[in-house]
PDB file of N, CA and C in Angstrom:
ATOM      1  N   UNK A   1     140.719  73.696 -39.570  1.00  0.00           N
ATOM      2  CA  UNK A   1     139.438  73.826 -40.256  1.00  0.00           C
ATOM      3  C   UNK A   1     139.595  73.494 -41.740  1.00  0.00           C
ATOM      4  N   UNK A   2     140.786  73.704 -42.143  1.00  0.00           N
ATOM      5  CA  UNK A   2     141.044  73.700 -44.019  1.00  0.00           C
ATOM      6  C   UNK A   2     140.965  72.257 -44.169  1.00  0.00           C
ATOM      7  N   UNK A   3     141.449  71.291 -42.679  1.00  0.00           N
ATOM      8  CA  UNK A   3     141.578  69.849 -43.281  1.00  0.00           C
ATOM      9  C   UNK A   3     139.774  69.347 -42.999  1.00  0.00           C
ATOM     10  N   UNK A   4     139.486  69.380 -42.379  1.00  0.00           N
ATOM     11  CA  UNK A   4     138.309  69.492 -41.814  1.00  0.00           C
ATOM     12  C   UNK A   4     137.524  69.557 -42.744  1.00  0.00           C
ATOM     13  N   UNK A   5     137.385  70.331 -43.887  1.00  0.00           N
ATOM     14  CA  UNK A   5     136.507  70.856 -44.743  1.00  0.00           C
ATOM     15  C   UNK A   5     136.929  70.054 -45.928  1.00  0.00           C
ATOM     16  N   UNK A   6     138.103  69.889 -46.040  1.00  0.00           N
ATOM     17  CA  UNK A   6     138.769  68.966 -47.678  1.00  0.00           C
ATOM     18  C   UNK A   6     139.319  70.913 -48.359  1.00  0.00           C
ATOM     19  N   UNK A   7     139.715  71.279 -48.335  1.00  0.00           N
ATOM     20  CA  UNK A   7     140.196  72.591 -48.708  1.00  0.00           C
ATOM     21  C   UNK A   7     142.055  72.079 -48.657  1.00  0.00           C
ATOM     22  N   UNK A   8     141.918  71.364 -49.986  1.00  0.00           N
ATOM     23  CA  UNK A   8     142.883  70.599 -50.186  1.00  0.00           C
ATOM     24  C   UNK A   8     144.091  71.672 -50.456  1.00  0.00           C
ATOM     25  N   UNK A   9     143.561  73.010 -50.978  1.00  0.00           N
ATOM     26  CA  UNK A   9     144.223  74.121 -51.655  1.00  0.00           C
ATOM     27  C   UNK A   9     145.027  74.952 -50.412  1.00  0.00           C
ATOM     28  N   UNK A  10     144.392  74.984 -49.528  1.00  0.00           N
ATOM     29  CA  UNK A  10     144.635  75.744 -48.108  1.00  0.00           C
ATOM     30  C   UNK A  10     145.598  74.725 -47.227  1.00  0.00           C
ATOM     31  N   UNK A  11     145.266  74.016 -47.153  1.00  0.00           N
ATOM     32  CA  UNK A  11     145.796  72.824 -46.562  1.00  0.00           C
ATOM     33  C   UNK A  11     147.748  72.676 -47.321  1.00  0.00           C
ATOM     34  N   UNK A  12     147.786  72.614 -48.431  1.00  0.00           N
ATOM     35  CA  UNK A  12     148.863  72.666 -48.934  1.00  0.00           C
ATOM     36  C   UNK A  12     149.917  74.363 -49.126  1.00  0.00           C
ATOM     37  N   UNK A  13     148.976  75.230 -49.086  1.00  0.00           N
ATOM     38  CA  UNK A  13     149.134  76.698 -48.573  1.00  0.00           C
ATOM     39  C   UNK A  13     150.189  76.433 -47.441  1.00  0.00           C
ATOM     40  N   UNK A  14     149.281  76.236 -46.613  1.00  0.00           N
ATOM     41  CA  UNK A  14     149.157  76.388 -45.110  1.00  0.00           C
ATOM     42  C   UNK A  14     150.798  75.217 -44.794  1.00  0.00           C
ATOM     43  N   UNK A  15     151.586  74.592 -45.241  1.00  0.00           N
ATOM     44  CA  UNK A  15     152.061  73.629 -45.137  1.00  0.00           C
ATOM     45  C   UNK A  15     153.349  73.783 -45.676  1.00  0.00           C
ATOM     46  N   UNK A  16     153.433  74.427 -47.175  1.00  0.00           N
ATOM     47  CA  UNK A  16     154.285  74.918 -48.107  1.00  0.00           C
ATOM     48  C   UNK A  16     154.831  76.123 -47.346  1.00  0.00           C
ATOM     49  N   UNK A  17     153.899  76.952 -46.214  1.00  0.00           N
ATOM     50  CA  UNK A  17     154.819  78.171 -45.689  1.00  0.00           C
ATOM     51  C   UNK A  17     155.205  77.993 -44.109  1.00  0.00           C
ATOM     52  N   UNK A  18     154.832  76.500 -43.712  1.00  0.00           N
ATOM     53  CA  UNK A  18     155.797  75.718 -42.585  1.00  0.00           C
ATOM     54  C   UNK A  18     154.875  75.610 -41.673  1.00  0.00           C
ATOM     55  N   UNK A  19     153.512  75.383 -41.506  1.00  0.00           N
ATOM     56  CA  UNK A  19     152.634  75.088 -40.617  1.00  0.00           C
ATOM     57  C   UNK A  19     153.200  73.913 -40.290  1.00  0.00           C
ATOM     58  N   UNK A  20     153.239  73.271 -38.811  1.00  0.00           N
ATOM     59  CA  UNK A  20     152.796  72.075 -38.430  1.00  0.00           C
ATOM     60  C   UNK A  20     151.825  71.160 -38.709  1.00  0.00           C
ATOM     61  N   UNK A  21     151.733  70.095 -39.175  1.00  0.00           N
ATOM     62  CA  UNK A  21     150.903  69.337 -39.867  1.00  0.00           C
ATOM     63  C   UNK A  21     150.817  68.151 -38.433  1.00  0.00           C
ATOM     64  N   UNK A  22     151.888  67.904 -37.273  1.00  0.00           N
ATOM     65  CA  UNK A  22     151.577  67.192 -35.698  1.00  0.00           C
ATOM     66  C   UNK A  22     150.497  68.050 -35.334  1.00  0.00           C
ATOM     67  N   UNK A  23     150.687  69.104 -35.295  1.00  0.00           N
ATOM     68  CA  UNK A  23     150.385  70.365 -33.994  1.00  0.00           C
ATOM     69  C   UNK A  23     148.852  69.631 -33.740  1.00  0.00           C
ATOM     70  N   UNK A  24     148.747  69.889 -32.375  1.00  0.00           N
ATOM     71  CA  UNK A  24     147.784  69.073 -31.528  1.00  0.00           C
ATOM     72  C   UNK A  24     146.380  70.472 -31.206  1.00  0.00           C
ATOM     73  N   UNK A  25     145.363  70.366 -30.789  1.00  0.00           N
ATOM     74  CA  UNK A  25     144.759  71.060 -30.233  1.00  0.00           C
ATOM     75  C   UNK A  25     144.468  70.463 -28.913  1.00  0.00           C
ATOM     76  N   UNK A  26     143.332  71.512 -27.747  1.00  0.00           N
ATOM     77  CA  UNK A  26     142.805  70.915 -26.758  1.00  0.00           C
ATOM     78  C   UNK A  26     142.824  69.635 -26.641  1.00  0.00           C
ATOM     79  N   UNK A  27     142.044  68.833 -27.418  1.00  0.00           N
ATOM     80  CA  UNK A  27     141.949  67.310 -27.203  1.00  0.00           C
ATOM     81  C   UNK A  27     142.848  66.278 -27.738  1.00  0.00           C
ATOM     82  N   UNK A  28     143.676  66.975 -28.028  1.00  0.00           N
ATOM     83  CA  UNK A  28     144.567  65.908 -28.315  1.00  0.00           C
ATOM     84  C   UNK A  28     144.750  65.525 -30.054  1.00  0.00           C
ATOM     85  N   UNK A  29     143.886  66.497 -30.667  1.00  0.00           N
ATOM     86  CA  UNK A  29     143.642  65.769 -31.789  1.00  0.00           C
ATOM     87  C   UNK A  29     144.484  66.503 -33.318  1.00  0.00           C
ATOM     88  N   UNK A  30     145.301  66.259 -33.909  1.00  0.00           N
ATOM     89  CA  UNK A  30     145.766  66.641 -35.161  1.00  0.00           C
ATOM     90  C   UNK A  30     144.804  67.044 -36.206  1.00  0.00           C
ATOM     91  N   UNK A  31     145.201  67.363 -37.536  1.00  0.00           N
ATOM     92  CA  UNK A  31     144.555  68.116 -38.458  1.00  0.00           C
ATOM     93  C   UNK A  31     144.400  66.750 -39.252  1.00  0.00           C
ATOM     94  N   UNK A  32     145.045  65.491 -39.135  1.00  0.00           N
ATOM     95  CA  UNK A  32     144.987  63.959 -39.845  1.00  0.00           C
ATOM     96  C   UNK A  32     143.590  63.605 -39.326  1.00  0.00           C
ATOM     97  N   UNK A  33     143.400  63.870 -38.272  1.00  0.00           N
ATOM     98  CA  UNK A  33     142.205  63.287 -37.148  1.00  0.00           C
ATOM     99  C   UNK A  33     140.564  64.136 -37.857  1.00  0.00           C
ATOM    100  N   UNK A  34     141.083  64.960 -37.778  1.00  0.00           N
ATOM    101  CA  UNK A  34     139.587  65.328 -38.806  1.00  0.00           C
ATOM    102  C   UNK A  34     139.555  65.397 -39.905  1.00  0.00           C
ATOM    103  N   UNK A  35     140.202  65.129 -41.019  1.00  0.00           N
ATOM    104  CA  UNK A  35     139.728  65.260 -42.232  1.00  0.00           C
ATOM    105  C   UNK A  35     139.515  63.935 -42.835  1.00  0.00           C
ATOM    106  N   UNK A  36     138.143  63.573 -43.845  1.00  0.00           N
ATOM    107  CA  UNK A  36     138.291  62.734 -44.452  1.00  0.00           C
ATOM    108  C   UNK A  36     138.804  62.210 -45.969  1.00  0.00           C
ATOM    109  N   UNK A  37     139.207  63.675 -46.138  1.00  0.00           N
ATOM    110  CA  UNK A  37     139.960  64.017 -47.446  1.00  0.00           C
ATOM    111  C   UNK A  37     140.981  63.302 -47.712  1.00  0.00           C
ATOM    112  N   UNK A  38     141.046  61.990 -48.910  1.00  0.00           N
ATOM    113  CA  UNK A  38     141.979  61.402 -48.735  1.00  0.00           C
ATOM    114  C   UNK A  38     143.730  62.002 -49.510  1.00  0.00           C
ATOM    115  N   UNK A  39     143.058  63.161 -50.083  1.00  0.00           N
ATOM    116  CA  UNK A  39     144.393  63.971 -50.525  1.00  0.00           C
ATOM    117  C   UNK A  39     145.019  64.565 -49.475  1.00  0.00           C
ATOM    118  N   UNK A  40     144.370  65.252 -48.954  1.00  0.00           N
ATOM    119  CA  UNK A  40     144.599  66.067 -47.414  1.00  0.00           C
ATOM    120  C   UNK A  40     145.484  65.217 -46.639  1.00  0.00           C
ATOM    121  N   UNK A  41     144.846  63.695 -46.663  1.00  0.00           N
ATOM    122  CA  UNK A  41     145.801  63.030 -45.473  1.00  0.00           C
ATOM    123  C   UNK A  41     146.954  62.811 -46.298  1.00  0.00           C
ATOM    124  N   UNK A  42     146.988  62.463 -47.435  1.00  0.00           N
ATOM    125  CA  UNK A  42     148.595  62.317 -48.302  1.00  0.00           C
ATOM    126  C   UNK A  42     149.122  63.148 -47.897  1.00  0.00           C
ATOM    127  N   UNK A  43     148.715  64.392 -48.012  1.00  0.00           N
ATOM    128  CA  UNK A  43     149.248  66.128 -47.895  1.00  0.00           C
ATOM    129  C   UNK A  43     150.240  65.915 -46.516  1.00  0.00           C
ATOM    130  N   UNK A  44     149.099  65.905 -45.225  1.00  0.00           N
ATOM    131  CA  UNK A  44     149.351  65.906 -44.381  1.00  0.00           C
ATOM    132  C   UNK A  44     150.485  65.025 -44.017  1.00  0.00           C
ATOM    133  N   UNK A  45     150.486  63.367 -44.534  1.00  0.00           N
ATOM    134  CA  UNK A  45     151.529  62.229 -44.131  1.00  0.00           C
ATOM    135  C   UNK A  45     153.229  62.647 -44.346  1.00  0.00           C
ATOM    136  N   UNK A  46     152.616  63.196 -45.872  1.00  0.00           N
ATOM    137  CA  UNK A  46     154.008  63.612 -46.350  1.00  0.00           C
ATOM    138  C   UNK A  46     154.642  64.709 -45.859  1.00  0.00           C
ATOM    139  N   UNK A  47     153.936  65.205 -45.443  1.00  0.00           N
ATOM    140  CA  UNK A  47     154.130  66.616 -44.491  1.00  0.00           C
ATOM    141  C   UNK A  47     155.466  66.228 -42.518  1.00  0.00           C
ATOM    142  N   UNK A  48     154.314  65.123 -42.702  1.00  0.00           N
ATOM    143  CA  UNK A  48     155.099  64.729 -41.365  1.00  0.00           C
ATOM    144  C   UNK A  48     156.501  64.011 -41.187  1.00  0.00           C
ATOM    145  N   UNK A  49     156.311  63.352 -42.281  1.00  0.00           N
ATOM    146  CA  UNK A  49     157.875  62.527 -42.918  1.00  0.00           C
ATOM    147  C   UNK A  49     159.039  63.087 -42.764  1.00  0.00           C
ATOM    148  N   UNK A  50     158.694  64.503 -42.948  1.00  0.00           N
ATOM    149  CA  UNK A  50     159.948  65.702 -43.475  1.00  0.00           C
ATOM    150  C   UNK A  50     160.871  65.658 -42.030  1.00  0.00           C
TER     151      UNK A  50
END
């Protein structure tokens, strides 16, 4: 929901204390897949790199 929204602040929270930034839901879909936040997806890319 944090990427979802652009809650760029939560999103990097959420990430910095070892969330999964793959992790899938029901449909198949990542936290990259809904947001149009283009910081969020940096957040997120760099997140996945690691």
């Amino acid at each position: 929901m944090a990427s979802q929204n652009g809650y760029s602040d939560v999103v990097r929270l959420l990430l910095d204390s070892g969330a999964d930034p793959l992790i899938k839901d029901k449909q198949g879909r990542s936290a990259f897949y809904y947001t149009k936040d283009y910081n969020v997806k940096a957040m997120l890319t760099a997140h996945s790199n690691k």
